[in-house]
N, C-alpha and C. Protein backbone atom coordinates (compact mmCIF):
# COMPACT_ATOMS: atom_id res chain seq x y z
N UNK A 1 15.75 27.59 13.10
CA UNK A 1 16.66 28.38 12.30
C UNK A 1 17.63 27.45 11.59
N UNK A 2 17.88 27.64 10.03
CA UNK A 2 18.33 26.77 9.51
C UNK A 2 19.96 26.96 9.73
N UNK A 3 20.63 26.81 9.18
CA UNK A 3 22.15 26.76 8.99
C UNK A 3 22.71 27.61 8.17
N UNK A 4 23.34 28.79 8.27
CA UNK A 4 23.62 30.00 7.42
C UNK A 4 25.25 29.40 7.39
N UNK A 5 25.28 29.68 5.34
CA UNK A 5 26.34 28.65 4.83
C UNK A 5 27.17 30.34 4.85
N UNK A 6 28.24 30.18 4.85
CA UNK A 6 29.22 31.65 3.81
C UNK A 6 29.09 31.35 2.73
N UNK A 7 28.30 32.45 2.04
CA UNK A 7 28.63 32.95 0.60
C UNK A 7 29.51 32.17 -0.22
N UNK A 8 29.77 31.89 -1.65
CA UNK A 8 30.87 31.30 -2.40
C UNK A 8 31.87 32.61 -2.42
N UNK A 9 31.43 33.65 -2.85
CA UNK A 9 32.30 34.65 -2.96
C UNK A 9 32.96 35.31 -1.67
N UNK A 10 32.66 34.45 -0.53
CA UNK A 10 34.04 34.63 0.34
C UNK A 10 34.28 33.77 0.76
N UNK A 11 34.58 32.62 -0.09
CA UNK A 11 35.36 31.45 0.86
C UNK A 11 36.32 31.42 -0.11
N UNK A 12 38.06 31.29 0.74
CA UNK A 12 38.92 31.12 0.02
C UNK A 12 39.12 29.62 -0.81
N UNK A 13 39.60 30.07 -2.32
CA UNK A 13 39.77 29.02 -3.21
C UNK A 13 41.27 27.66 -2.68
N UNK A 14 40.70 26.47 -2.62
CA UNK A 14 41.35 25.44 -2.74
C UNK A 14 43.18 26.29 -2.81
N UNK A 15 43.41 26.11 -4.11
CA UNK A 15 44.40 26.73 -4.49
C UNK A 15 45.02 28.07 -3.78
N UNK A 16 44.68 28.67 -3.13
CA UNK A 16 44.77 29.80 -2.81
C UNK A 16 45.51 29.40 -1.01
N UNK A 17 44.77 28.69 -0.42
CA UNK A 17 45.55 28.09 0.22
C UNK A 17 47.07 28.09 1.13
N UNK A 18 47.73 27.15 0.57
CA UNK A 18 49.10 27.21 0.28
C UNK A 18 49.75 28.52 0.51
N UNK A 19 49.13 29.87 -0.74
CA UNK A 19 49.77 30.99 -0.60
C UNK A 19 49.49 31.45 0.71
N UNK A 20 48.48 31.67 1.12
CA UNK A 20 48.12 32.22 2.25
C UNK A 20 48.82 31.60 3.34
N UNK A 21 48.77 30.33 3.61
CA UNK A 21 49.37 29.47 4.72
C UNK A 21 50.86 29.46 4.84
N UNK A 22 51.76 30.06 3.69
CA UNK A 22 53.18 30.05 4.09
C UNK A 22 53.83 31.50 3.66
N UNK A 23 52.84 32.66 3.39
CA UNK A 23 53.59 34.19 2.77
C UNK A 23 52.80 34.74 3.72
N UNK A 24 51.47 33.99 3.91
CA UNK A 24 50.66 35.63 4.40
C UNK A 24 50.77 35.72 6.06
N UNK A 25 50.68 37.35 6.62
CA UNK A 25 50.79 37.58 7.45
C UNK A 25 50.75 36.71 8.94
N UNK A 26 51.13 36.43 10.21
CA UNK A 26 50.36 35.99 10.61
C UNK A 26 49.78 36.60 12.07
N UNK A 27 48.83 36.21 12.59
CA UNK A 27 48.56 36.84 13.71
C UNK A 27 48.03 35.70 14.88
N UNK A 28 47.99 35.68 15.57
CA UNK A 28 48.10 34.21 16.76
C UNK A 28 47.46 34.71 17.92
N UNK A 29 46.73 34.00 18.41
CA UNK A 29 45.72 33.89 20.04
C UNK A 29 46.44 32.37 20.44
N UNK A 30 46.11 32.43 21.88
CA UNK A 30 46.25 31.03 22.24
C UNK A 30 45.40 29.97 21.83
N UNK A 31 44.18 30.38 20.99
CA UNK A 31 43.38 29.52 20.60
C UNK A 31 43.43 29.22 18.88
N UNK A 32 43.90 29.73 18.16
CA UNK A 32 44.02 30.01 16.87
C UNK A 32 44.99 31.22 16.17
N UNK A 33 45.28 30.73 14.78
CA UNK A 33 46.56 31.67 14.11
C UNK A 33 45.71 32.10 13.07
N UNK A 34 45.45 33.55 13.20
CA UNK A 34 45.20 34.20 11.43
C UNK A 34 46.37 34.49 10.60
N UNK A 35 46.37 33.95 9.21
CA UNK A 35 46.78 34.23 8.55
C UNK A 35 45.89 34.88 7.58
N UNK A 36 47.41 36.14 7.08
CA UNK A 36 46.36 37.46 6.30
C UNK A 36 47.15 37.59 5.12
N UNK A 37 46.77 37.93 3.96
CA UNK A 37 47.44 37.88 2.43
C UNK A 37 46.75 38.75 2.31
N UNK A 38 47.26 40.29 2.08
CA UNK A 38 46.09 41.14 1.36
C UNK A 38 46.29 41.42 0.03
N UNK A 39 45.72 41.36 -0.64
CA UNK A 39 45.53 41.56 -2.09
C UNK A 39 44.52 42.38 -2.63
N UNK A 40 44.94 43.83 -3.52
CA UNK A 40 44.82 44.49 -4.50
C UNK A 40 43.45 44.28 -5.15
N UNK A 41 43.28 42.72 -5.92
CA UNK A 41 41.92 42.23 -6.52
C UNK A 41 40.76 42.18 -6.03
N UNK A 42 40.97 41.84 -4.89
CA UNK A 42 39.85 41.45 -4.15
C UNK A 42 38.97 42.88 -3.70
N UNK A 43 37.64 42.54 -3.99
CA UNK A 43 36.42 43.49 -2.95
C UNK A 43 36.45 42.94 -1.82
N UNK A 44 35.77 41.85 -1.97
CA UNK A 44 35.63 41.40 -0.55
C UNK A 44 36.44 40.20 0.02
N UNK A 45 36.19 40.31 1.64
CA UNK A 45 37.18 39.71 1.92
C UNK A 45 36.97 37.74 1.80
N UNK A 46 37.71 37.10 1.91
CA UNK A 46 37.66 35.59 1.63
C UNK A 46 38.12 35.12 2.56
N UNK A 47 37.77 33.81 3.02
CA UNK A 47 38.38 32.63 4.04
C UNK A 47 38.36 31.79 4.39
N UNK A 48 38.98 30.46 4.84
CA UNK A 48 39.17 29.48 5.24
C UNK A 48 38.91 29.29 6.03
N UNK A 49 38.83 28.03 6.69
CA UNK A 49 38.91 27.29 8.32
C UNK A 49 40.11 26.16 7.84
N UNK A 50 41.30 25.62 8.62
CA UNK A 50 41.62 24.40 8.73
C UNK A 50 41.80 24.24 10.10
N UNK A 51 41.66 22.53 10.21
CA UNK A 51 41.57 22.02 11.46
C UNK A 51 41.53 20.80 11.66
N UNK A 52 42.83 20.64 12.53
CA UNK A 52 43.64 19.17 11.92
C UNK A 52 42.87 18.12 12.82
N UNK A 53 42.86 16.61 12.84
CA UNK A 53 41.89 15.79 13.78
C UNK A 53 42.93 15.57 15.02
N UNK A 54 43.93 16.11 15.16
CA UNK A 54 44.82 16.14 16.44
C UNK A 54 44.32 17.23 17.14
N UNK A 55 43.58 17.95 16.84
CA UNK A 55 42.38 18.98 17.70
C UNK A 55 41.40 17.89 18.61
N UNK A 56 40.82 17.30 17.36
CA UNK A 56 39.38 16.59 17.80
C UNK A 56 39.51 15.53 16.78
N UNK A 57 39.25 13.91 17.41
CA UNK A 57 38.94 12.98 16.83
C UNK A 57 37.55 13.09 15.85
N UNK A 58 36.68 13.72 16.70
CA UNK A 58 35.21 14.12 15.98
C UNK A 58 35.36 14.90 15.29
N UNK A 59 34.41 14.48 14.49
CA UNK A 59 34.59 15.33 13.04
C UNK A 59 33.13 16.49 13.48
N UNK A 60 32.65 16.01 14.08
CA UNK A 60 31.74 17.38 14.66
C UNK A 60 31.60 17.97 15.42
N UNK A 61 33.07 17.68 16.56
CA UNK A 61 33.52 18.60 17.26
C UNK A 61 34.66 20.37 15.96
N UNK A 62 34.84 19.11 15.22
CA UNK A 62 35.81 19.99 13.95
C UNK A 62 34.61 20.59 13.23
N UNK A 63 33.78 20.09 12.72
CA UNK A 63 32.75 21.33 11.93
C UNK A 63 31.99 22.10 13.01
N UNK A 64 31.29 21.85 14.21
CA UNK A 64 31.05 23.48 14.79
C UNK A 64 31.84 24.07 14.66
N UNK A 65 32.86 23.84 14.82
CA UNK A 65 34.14 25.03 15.30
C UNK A 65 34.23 25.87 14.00
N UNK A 66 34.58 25.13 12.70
CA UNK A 66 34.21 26.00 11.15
C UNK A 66 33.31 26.44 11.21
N UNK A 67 31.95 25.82 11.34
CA UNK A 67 30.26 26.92 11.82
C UNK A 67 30.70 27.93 12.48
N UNK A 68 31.22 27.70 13.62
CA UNK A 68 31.51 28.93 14.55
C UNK A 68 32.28 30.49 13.84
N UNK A 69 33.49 29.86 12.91
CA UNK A 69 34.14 30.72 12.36
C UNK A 69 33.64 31.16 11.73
N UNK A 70 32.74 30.51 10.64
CA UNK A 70 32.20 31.14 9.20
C UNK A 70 31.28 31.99 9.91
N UNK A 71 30.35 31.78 10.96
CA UNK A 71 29.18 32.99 11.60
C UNK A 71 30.02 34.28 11.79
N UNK A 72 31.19 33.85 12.83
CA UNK A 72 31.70 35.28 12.82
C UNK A 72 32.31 36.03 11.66
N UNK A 73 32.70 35.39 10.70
CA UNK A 73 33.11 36.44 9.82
C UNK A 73 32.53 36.78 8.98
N UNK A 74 31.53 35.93 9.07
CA UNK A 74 29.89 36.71 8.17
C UNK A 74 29.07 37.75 8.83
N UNK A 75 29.58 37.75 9.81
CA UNK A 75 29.10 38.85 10.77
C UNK A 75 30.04 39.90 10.54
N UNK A 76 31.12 39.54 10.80
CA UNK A 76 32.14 41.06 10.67
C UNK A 76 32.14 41.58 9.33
N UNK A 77 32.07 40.47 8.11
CA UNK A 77 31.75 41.10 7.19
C UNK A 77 31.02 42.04 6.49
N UNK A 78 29.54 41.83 7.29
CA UNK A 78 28.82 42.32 7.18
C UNK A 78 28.31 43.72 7.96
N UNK A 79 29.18 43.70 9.04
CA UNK A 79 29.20 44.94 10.26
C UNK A 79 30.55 45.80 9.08
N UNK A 80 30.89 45.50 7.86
CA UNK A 80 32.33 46.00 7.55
C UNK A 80 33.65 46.17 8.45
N UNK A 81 33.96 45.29 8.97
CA UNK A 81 34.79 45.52 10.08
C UNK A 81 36.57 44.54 9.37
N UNK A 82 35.71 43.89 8.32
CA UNK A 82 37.48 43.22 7.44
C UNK A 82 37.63 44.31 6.15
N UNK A 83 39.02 44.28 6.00
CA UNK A 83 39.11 44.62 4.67
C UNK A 83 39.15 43.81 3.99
N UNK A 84 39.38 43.76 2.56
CA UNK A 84 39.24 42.65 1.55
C UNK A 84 40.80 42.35 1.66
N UNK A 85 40.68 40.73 2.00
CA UNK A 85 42.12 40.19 1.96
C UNK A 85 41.73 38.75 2.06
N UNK A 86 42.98 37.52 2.08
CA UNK A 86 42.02 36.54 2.22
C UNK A 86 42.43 36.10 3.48
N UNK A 87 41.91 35.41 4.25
CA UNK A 87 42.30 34.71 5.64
C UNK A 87 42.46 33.36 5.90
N UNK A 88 43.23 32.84 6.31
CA UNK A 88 42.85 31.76 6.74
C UNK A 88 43.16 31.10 8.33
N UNK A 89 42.03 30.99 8.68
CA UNK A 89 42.00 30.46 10.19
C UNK A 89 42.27 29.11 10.32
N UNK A 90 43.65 29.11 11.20
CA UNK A 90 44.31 27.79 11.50
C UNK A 90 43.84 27.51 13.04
N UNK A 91 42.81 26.49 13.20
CA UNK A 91 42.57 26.36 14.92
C UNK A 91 43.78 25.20 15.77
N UNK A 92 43.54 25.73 16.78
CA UNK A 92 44.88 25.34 17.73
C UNK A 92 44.56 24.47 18.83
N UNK A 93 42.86 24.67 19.11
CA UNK A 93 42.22 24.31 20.57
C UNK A 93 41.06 24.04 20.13
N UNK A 94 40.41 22.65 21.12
CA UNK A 94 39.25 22.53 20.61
C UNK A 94 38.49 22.77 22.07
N UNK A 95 39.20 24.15 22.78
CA UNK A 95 38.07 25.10 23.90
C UNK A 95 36.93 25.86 22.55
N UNK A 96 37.57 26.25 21.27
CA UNK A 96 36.58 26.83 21.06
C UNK A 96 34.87 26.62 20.42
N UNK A 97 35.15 25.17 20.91
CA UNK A 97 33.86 24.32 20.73
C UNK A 97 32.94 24.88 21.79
N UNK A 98 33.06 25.42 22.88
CA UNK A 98 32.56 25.48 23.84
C UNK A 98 32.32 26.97 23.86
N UNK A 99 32.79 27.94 23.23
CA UNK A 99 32.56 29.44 22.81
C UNK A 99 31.08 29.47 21.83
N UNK A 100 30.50 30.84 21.62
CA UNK A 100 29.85 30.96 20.88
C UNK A 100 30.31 32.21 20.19
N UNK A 101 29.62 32.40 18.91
CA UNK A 101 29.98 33.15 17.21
C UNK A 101 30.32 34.05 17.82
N UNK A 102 30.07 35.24 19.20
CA UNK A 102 30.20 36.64 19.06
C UNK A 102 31.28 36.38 19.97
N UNK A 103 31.72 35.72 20.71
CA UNK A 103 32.96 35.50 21.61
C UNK A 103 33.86 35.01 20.54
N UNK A 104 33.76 34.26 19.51
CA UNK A 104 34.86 34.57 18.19
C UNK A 104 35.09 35.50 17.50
N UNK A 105 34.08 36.38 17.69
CA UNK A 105 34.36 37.22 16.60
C UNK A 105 35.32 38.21 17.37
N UNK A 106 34.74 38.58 18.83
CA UNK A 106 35.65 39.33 19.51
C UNK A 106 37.17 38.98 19.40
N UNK A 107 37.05 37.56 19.57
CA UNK A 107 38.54 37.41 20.08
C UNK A 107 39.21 37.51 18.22
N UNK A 108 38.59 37.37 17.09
CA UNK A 108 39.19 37.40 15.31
C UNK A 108 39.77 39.44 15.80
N UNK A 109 38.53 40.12 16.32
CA UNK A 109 39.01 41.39 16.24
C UNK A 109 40.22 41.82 16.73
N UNK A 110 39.92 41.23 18.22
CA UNK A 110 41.45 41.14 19.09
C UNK A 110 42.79 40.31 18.40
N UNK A 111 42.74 39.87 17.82
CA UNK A 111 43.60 39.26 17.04
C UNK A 111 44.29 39.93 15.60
N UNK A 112 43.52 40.53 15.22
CA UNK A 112 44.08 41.01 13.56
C UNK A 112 44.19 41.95 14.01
């Protein structure tokens, strides 16, 4: 099974960023902070991963963990379970290297 990328049309833009990371909502687990900006324009919903190397020296301990995120919210997206807004997932812990996609997605639900 190959590697299922997210869509262009829901990953939040470069620029977009910033707004999200210091206006938009936020919501917090011990493992990660959503931030939520909802906006009017949007159909569907958009999002980020950041994740600083004071998590993880490895840089591929840091991209599963984005794999991990982008599965689940391509999943919830697709179950319709977000509204259109944009998100961006700030990780906090690198336990969630050791989780898999549907134990994130639970804990994104429990969270927002």
């Amino acid at each position: 099974m190959g590697i299922i990328v997210l869509k262009k049309k829901f990953r939040l833009k470069t620029e977009d960023i910033k707004l999200v990371a210091f206006k938009g909502k936020k919501f917090s687990s011990e493992l990660f902070d959503i931030r939520v900006w909802n906006s009017t324009e949007l159909k569907t919903p958009v999002m980020a991963v950041s994740i600083s190397t004071k998590i993880s020296k490895r840089s591929t301990v840091r991209n599963r963990i984005k794999r991990l995120f982008r599965e689940a919210f391509r999943v919830l997206i697709s179950e319709g379970k977000l509204k259109p807004a944009k998100y961006l997932v700030i990780v906090r812990s690198a336990q969630l290297e050791e989780m898999k996609s549907g134990e994130i997605k639970n804990l994104i639900l429990n969270t927002i």
